[in-house]
C-alpha atoms as a PDB file:
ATOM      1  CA  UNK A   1     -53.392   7.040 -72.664  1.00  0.00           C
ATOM      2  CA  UNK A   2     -51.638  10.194 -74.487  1.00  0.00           C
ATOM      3  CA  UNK A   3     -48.385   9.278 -74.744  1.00  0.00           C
ATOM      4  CA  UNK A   4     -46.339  10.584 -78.134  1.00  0.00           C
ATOM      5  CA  UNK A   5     -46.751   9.406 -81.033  1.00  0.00           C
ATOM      6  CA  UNK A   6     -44.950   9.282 -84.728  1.00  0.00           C
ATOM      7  CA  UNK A   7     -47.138  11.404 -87.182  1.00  0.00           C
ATOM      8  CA  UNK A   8     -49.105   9.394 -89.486  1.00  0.00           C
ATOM      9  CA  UNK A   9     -49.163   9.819 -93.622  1.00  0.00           C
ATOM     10  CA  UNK A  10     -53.014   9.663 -93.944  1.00  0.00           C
ATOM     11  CA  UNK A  11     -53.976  11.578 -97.503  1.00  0.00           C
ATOM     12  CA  UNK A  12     -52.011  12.707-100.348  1.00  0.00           C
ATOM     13  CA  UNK A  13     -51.817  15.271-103.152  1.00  0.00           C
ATOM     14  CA  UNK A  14     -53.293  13.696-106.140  1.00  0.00           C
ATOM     15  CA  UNK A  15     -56.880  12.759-107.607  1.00  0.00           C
ATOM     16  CA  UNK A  16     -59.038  10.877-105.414  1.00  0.00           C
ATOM     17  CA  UNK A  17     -62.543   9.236-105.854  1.00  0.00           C
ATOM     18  CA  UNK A  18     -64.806  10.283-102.901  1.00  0.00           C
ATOM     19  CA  UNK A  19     -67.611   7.987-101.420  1.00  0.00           C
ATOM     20  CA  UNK A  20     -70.589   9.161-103.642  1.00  0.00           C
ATOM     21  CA  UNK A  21     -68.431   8.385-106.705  1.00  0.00           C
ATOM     22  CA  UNK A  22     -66.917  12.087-107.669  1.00  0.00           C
ATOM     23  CA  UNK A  23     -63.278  12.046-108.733  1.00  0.00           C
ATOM     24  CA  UNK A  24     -61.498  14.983-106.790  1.00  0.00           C
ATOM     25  CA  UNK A  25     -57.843  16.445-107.197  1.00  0.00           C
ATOM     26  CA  UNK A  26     -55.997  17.874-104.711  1.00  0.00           C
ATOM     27  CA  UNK A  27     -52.795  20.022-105.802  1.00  0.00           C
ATOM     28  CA  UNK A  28     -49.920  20.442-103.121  1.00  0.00           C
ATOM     29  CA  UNK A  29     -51.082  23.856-102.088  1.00  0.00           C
ATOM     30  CA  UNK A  30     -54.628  22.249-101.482  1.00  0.00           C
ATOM     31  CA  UNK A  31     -52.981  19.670 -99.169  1.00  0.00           C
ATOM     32  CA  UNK A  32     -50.916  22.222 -97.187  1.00  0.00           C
ATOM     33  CA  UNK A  33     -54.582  24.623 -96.496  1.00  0.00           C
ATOM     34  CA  UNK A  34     -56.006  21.649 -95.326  1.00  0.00           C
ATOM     35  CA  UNK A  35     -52.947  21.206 -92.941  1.00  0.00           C
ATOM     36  CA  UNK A  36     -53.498  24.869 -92.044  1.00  0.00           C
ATOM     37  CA  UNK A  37     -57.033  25.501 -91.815  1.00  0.00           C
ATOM     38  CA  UNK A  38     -57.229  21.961 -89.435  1.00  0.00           C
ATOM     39  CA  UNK A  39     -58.548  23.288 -86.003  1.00  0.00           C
ATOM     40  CA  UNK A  40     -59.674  20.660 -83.275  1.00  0.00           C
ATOM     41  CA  UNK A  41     -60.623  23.397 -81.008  1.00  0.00           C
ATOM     42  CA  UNK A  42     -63.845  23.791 -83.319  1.00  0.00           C
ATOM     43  CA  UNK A  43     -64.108  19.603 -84.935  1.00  0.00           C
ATOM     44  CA  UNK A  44     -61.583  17.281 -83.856  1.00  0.00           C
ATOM     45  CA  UNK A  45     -60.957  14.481 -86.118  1.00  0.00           C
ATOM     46  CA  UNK A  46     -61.520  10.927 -84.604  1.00  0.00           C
ATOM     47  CA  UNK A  47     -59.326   7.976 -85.262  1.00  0.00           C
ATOM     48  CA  UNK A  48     -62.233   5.164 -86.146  1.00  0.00           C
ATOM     49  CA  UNK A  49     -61.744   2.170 -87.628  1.00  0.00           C
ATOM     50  CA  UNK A  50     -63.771   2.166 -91.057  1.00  0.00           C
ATOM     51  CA  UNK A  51     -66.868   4.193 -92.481  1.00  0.00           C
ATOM     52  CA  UNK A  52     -68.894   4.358 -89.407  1.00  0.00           C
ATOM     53  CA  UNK A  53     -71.968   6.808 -90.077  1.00  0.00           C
ATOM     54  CA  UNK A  54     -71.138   8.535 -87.357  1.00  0.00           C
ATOM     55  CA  UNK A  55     -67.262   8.550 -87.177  1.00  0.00           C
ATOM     56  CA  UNK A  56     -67.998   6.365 -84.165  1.00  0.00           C
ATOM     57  CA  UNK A  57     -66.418   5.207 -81.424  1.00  0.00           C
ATOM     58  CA  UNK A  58     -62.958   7.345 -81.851  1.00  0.00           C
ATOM     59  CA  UNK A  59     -60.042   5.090 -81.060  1.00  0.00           C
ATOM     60  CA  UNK A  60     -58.162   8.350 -80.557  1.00  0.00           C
ATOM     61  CA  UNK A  61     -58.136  11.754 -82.371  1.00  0.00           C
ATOM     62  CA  UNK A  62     -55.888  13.939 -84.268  1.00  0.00           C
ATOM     63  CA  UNK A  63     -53.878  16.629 -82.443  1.00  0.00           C
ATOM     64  CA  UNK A  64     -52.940  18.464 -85.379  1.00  0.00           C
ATOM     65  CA  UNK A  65     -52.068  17.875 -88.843  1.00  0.00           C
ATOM     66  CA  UNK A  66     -48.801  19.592 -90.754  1.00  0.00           C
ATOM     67  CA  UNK A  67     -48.494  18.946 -94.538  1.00  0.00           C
ATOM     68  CA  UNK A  68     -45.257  18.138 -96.280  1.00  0.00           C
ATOM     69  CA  UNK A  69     -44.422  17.534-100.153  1.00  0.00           C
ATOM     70  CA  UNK A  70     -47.751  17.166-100.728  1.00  0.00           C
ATOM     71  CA  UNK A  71     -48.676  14.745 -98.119  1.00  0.00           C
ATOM     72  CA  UNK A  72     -50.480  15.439 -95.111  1.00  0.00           C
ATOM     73  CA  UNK A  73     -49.734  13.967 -91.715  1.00  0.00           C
ATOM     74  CA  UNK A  74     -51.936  13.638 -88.425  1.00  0.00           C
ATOM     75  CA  UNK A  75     -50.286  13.651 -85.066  1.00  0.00           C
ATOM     76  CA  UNK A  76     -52.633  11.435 -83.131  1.00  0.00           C
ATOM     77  CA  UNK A  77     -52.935  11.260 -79.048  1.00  0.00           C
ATOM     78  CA  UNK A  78     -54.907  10.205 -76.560  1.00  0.00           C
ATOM     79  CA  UNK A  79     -54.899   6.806 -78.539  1.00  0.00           C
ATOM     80  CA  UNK A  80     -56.213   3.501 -77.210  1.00  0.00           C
ATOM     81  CA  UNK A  81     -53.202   1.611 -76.566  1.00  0.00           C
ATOM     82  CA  UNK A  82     -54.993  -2.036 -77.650  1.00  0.00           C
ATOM     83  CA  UNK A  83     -55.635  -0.002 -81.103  1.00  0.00           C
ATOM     84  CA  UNK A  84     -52.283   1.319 -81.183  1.00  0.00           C
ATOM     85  CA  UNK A  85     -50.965  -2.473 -80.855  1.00  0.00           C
ATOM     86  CA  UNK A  86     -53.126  -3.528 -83.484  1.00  0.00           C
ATOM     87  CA  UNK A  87     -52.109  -0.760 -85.466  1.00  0.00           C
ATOM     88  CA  UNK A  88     -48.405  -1.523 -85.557  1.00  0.00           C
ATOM     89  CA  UNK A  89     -49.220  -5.273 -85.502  1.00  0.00           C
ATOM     90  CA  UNK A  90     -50.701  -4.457 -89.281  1.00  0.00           C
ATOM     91  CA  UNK A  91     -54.159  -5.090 -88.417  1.00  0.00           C
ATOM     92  CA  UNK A  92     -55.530  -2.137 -90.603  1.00  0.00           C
ATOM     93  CA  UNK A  93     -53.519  -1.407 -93.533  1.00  0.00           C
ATOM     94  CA  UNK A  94     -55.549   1.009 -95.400  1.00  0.00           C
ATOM     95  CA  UNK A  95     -56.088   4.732 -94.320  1.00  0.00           C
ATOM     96  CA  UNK A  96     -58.800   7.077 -95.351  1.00  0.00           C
ATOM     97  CA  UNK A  97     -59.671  10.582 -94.412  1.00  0.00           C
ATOM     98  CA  UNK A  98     -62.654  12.186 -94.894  1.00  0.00           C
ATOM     99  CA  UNK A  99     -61.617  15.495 -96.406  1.00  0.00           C
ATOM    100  CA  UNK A 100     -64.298  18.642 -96.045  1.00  0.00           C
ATOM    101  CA  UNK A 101     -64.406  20.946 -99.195  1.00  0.00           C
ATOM    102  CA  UNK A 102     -65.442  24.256 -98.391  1.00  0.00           C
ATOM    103  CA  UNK A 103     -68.916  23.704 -99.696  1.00  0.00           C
ATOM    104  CA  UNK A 104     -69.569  20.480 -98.121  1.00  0.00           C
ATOM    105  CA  UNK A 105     -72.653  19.828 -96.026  1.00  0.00           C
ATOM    106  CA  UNK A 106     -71.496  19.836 -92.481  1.00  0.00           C
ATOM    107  CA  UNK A 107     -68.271  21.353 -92.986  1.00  0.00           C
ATOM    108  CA  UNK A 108     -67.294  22.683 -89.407  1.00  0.00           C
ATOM    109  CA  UNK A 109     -64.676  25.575 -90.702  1.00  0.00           C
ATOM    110  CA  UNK A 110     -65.835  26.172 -94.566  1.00  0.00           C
END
């Protein structure tokens, strides 16, 4: 079940509209503290399929996350390998991340 896998692109440098409506930006140098401030030792990030309140059930999590050019990447592991296949097979297209900001409610590393 945690065999390698390719990093995945999942958020970019740019200006984004969050869930409760704000518009955010998110410069290069923003992208690449989120890449170094990621620790899964203190909140690991699950790999869910959609908005679940919860971030519920994980279909895997993210190992660690590197930013480059302005994108960040996620190396995921311990994946489900029936969600990896429907992964690849294009089954979910779309990829969202829910991004802390250091004042956000819940943030585990602010």
């Amino acid at each position: 079940m945690d065999q390698p896998a390719a990093s995945i692109a999942i958020f970019r440098a740019g200006t984004h509209t969050s869930t409760d409506g704000r518009t955010i930006s998110f410069s290069e140098d923003a992208v690449r503290e989120l890449a170094e401030t990621y620790d899964p030792a203190i909140a690991e990030a699950p790999l869910v399929v959609g908005h679940p309140k919860i971030d519920a059930p994980a279909y895997g999590w993210a190992k660690s996350l590197r930013a480059e050019g302005g994108v960040l990447y996620a190396e995921p592991h311990q994946v489900e390998p029936q969600f990896a296949e429907l992964v690849n097979a294009g089954r979910y297209k779309k990829i969202s991340s829910k991004i802390y900001l250091p004042n956000s409610k819940g943030n585990p590393k602010p």
